[in-house]
C-alpha atoms as a PDB file:
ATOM      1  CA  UNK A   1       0.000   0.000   0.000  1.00  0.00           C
ATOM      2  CA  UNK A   2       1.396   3.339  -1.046  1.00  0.00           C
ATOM      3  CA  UNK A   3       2.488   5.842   2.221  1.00  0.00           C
ATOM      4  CA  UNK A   4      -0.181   8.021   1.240  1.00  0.00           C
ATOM      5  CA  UNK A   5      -2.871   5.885   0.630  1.00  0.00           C
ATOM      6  CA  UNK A   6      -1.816   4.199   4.060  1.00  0.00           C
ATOM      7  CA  UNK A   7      -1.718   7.574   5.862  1.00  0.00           C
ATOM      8  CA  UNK A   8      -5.260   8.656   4.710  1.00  0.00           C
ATOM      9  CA  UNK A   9      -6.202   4.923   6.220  1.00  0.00           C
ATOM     10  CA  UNK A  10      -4.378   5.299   9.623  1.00  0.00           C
ATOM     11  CA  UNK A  11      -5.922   9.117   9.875  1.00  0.00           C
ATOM     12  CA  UNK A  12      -8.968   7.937   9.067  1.00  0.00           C
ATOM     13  CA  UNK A  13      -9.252   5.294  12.470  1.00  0.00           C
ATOM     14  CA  UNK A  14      -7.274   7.752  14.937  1.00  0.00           C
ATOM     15  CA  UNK A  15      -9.720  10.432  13.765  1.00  0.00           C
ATOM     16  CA  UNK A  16     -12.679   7.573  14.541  1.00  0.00           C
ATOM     17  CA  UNK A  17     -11.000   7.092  17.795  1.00  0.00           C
ATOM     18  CA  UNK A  18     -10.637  10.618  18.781  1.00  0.00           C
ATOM     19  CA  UNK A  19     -14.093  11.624  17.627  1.00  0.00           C
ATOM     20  CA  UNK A  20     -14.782   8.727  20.251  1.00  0.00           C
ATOM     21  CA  UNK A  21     -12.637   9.919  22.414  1.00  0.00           C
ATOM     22  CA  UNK A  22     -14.151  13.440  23.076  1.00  0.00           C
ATOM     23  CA  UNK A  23     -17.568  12.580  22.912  1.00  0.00           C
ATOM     24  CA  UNK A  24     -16.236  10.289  25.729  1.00  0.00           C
ATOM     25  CA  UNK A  25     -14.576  13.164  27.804  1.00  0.00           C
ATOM     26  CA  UNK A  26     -17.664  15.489  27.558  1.00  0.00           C
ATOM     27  CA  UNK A  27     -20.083  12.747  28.406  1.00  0.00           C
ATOM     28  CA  UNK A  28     -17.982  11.667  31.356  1.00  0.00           C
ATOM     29  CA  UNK A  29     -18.395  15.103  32.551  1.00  0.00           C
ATOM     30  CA  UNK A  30     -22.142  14.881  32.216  1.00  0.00           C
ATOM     31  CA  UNK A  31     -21.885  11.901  34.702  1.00  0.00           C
ATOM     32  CA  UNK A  32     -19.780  13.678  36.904  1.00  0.00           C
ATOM     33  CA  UNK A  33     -22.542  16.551  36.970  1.00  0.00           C
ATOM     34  CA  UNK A  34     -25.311  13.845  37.629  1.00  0.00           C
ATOM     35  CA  UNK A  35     -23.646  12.242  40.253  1.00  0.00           C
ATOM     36  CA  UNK A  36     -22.689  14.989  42.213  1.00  0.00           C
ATOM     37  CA  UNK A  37     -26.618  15.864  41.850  1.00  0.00           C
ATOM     38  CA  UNK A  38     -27.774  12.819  42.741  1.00  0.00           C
ATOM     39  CA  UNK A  39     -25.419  12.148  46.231  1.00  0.00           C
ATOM     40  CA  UNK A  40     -23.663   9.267  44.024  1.00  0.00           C
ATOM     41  CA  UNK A  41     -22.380   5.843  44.911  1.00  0.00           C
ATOM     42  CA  UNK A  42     -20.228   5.758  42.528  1.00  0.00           C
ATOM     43  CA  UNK A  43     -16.440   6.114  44.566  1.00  0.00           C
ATOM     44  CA  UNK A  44     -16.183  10.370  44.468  1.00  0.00           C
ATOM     45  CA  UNK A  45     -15.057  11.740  41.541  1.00  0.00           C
ATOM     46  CA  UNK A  46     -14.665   8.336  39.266  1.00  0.00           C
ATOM     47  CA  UNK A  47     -16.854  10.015  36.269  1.00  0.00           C
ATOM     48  CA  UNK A  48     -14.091  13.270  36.163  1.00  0.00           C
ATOM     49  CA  UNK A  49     -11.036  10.997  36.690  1.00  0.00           C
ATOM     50  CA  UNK A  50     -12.313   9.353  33.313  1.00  0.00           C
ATOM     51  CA  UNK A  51     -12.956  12.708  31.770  1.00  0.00           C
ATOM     52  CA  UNK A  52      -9.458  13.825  32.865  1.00  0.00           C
ATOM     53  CA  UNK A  53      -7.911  10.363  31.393  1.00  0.00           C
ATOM     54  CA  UNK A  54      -9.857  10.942  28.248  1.00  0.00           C
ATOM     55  CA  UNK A  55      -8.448  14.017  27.504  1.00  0.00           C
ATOM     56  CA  UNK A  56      -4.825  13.222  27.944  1.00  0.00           C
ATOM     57  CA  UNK A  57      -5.363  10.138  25.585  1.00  0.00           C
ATOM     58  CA  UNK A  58      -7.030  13.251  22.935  1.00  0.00           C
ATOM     59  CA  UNK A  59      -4.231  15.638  23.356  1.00  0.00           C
ATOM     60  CA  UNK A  60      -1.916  12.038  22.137  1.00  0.00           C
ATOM     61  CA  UNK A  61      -4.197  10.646  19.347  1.00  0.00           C
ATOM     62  CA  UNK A  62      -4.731  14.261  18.230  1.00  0.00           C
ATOM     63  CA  UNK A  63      -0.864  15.297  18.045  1.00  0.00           C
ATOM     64  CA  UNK A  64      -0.683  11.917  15.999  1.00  0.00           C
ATOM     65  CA  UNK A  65      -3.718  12.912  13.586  1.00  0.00           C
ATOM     66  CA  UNK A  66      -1.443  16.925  13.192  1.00  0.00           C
ATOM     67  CA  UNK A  67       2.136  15.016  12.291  1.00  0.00           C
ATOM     68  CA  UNK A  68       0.149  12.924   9.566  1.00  0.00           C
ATOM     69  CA  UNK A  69      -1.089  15.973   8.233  1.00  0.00           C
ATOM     70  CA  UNK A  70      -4.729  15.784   9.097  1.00  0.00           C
ATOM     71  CA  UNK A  71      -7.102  17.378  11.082  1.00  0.00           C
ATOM     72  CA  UNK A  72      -9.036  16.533  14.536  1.00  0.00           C
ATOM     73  CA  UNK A  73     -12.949  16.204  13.820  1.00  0.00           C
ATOM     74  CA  UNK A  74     -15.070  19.170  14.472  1.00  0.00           C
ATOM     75  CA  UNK A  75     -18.156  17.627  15.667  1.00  0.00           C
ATOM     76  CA  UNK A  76     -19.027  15.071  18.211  1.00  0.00           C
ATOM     77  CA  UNK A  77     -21.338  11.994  18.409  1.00  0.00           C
ATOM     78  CA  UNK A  78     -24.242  12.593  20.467  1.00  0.00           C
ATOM     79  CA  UNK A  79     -24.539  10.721  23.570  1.00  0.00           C
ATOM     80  CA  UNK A  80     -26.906   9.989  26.395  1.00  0.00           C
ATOM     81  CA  UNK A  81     -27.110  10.695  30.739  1.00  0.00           C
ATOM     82  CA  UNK A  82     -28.173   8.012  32.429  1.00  0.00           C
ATOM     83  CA  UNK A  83     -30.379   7.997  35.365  1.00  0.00           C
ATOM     84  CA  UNK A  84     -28.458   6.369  37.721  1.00  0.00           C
ATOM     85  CA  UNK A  85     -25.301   4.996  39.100  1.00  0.00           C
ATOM     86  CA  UNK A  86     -24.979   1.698  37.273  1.00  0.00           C
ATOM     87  CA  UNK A  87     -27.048   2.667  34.398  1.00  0.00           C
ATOM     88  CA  UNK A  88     -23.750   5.340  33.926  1.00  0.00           C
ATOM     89  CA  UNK A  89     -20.963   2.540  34.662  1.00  0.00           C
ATOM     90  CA  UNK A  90     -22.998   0.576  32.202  1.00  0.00           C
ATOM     91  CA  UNK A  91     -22.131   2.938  29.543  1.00  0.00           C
ATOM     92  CA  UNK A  92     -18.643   3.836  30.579  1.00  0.00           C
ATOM     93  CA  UNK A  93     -17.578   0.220  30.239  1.00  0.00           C
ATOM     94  CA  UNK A  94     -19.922  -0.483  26.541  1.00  0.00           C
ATOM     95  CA  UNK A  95     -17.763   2.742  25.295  1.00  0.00           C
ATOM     96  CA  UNK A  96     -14.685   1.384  26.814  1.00  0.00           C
ATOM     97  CA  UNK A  97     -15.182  -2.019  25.048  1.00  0.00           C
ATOM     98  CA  UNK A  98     -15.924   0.041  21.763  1.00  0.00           C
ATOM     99  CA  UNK A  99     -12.519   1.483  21.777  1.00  0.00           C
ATOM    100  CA  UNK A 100     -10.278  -1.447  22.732  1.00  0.00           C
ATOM    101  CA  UNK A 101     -12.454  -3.332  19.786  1.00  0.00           C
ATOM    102  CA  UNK A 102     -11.682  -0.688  17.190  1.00  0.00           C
ATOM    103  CA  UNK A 103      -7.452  -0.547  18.668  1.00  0.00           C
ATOM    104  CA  UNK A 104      -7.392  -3.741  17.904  1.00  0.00           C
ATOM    105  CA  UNK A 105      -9.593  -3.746  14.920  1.00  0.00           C
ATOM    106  CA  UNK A 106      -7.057  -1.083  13.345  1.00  0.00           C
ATOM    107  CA  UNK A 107      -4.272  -3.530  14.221  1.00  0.00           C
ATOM    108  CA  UNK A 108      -5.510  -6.396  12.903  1.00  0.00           C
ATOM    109  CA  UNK A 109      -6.047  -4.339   9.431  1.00  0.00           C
ATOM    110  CA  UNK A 110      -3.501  -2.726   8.683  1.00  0.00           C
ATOM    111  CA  UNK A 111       0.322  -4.270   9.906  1.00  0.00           C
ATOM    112  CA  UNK A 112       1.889  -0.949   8.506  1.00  0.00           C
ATOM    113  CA  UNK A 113       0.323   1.285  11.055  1.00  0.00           C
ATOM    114  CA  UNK A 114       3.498   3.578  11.516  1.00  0.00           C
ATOM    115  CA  UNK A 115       5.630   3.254  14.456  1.00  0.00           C
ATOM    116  CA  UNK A 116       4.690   6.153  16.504  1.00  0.00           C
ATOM    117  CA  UNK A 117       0.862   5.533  15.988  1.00  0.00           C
ATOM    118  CA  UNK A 118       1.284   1.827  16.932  1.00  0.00           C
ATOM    119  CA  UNK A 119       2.479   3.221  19.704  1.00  0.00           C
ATOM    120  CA  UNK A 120       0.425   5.702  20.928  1.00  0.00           C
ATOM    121  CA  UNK A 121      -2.731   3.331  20.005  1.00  0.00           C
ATOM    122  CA  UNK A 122      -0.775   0.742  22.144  1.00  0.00           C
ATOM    123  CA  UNK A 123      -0.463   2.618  24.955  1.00  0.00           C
ATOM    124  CA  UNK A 124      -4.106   3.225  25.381  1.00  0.00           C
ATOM    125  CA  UNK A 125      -5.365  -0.063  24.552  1.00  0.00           C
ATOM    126  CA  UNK A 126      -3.238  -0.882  27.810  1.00  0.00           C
ATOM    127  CA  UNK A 127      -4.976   2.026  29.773  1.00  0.00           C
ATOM    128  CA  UNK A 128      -8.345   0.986  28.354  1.00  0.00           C
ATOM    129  CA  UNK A 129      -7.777  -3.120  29.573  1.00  0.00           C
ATOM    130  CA  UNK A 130      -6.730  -1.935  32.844  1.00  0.00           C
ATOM    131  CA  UNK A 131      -9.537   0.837  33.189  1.00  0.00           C
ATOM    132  CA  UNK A 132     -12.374  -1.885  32.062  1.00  0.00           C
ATOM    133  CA  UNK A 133     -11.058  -4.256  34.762  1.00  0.00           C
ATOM    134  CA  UNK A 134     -11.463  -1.596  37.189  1.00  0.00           C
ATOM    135  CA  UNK A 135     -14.854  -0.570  36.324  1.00  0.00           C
ATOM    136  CA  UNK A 136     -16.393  -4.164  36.123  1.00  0.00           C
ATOM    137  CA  UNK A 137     -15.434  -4.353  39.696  1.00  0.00           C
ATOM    138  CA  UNK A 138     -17.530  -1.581  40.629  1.00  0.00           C
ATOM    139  CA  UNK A 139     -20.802  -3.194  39.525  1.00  0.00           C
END
């Protein structure tokens, strides 16, 4: 596969990843708002500790998109607030699963992701594994 071609492929995933990714971070922050209505459960502060973590994985994935010469998306998915507690945790660990699938889903599609992508991608697939662990022991 031509460099090019390959680039617009790879840009193409980390911008489906990052678009992801922020819709993530803002939604997270919804939760956070809702649980500090609500008198949460949830251990204090778990929903903006995700924002937070979201947003350092952006600032990555997005400095990756830049060097390959594209351009973060613009727009975000639209998302939902749960209710409750669990109904939130529910969602945090479906989006969680959503990302690791699609990491892996780049990896298994393309073996010439370059080096620096692999890398970053890598590094939050191992931050996502640990992170769904975590929250499945919550529920």
């Amino acid at each position: 596969m031509p460099e090019q071609e390959n680039n617009e492929t790879i840009l193409a995933s980390l911008n489906t990843i990052l678009k992801d990714q922020m819709t993530y971070a803002v939604q997270y922050m919804q939760f956070h708002f809702r649980a500090l209505l609500q008198n949460s459960q949830v251990p204090g502060g778990i929903f903006k500790s995700l924002a937070v973590s979201e947003m350092k994985a952006i600032e990555a994935i997005a400095t990756r998109v830049i060097l390959l010469g594209g351009y973060p998306p613009k727009q975000l998915d639209s998302y939902g607030v749960p209710e409750n507690d669990r109904d939130m945790l529910h969602e945090v660990i479906k989006n969680e699963e959503q990302i690791i699938k699609a990491i892996k889903t780049i990896f298994k599609a393309s073996e010439e992701v370059d080096p620096e992508s692999r890398a970053v991608l890598e590094h939050l697939l191992h931050e996502k594994e640990s992170r769904l662990q975590q929250l499945k022991e919550l529920l």
